[in-house]
C-alpha atoms as a PDB file:
ATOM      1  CA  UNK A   1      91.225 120.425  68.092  1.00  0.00           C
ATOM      2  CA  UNK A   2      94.511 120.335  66.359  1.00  0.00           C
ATOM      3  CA  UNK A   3      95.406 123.834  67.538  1.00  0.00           C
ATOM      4  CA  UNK A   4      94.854 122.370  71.307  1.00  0.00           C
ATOM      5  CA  UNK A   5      96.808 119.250  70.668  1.00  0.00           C
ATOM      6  CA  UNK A   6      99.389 121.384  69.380  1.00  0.00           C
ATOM      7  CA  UNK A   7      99.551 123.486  72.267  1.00  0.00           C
ATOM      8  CA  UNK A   8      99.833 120.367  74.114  1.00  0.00           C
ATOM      9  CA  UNK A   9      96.273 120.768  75.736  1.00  0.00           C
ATOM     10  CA  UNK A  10      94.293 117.443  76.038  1.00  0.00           C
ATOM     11  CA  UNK A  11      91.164 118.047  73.432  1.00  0.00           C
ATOM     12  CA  UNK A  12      88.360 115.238  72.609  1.00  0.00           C
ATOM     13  CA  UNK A  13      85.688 115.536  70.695  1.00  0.00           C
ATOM     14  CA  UNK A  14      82.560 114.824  72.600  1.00  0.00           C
ATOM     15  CA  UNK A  15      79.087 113.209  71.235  1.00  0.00           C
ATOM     16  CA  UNK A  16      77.021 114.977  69.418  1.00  0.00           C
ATOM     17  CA  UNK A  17      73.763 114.344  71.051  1.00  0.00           C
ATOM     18  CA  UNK A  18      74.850 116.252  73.943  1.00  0.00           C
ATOM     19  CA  UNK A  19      72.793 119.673  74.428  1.00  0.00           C
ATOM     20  CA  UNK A  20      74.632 121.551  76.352  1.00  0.00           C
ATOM     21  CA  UNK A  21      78.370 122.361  77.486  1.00  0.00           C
ATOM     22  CA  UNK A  22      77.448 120.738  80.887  1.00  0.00           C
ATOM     23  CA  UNK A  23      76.671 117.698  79.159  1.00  0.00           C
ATOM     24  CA  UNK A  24      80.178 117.380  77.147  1.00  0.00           C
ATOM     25  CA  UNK A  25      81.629 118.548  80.596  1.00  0.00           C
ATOM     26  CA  UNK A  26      80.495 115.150  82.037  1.00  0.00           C
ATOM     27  CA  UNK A  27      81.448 113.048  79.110  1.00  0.00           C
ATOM     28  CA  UNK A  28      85.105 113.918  79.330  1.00  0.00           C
ATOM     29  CA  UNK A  29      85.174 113.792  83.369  1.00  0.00           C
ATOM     30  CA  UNK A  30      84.134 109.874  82.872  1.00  0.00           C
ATOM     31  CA  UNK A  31      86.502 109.224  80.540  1.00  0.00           C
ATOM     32  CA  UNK A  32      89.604 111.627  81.736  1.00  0.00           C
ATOM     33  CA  UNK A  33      90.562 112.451  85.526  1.00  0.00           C
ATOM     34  CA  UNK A  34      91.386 115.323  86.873  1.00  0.00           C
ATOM     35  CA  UNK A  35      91.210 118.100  89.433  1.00  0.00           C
ATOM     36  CA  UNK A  36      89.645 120.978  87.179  1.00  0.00           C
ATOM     37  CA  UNK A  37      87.848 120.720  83.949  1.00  0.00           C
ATOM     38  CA  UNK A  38      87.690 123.773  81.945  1.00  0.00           C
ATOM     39  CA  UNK A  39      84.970 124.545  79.275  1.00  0.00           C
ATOM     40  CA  UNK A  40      85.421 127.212  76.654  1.00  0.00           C
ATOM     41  CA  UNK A  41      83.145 128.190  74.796  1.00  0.00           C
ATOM     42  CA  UNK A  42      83.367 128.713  71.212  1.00  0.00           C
ATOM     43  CA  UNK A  43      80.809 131.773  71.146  1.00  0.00           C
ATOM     44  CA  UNK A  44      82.928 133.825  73.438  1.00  0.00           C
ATOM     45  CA  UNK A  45      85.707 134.527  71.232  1.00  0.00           C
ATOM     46  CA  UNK A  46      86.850 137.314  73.599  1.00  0.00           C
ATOM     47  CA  UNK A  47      87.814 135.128  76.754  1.00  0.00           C
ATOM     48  CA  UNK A  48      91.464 136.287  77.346  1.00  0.00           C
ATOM     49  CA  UNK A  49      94.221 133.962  79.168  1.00  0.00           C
ATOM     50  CA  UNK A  50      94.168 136.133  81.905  1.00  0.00           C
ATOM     51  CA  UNK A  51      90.457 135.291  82.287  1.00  0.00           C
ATOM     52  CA  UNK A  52      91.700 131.734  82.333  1.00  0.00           C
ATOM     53  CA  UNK A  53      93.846 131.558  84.581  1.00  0.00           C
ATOM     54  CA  UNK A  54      92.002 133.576  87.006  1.00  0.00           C
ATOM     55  CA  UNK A  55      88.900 131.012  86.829  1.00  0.00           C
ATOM     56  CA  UNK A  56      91.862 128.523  87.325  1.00  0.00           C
ATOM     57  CA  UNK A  57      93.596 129.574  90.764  1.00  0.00           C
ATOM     58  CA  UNK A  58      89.759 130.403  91.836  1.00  0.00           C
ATOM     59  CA  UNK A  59      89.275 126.266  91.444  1.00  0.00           C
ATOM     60  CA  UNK A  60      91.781 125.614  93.040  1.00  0.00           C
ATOM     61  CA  UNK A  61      90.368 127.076  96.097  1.00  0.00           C
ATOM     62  CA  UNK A  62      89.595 124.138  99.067  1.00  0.00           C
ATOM     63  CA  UNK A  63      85.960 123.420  98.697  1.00  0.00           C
ATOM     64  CA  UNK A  64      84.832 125.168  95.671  1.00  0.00           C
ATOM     65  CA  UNK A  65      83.399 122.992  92.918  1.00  0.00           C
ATOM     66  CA  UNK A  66      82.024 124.993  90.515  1.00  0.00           C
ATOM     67  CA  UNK A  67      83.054 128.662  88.865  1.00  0.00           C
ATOM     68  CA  UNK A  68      82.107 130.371  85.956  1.00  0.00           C
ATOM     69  CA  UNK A  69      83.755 133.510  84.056  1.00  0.00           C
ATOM     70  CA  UNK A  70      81.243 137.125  83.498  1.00  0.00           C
ATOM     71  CA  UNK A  71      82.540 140.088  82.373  1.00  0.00           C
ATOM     72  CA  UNK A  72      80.905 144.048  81.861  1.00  0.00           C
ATOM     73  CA  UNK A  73      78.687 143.719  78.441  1.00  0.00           C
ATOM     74  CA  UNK A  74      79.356 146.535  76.634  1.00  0.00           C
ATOM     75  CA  UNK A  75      75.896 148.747  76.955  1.00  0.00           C
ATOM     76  CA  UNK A  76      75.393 147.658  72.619  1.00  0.00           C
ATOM     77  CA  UNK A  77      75.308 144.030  73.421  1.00  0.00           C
ATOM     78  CA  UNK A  78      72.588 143.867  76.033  1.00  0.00           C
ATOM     79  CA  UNK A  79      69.777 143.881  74.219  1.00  0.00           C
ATOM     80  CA  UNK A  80      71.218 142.392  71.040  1.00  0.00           C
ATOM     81  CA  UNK A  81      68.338 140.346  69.594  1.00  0.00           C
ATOM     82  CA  UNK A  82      70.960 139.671  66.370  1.00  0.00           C
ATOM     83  CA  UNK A  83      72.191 136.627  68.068  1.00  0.00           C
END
């Protein structure tokens, strides 16, 4: 969080009850308005800015409401049970 806040990016800390990203999503849209809310996911530690910003001007589309970011798995990590 202090990396965000230093970055100037608005980071809470949601409850930890909540089960999934979804969930935190909704806290922090009840408590902070805005246009877009953007969840990142600590277990993709490859998500690039570029990927960012792309899922960005994609919100910002008239109408759309909801977007999510995929990429190509590499053919290793398909059926990696190791998670």
């Amino acid at each position: 969080m202090r990396f965000c806040e230093q970055q100037g990016f608005i980071a809470r800390m949601t409850s930890a009850s909540h089960r999934s990203g979804t969930e935190r999503v909704h806290e922090i849209s009840t408590a902070i308005p805005a246009d877009v809310y953007l969840n990142v996911q600590g277990d993709e530690p490859l998500t690039r800015p570029e990927h960012i910003e792309s899922l960005i001007a994609v919100m910002q589309g008239a109408g759309v409401e909801v977007g999510t970011l995929k990429t190509v798995a590499a053919e290793v990590d398909i059926d990696n049970r190791a998670r």
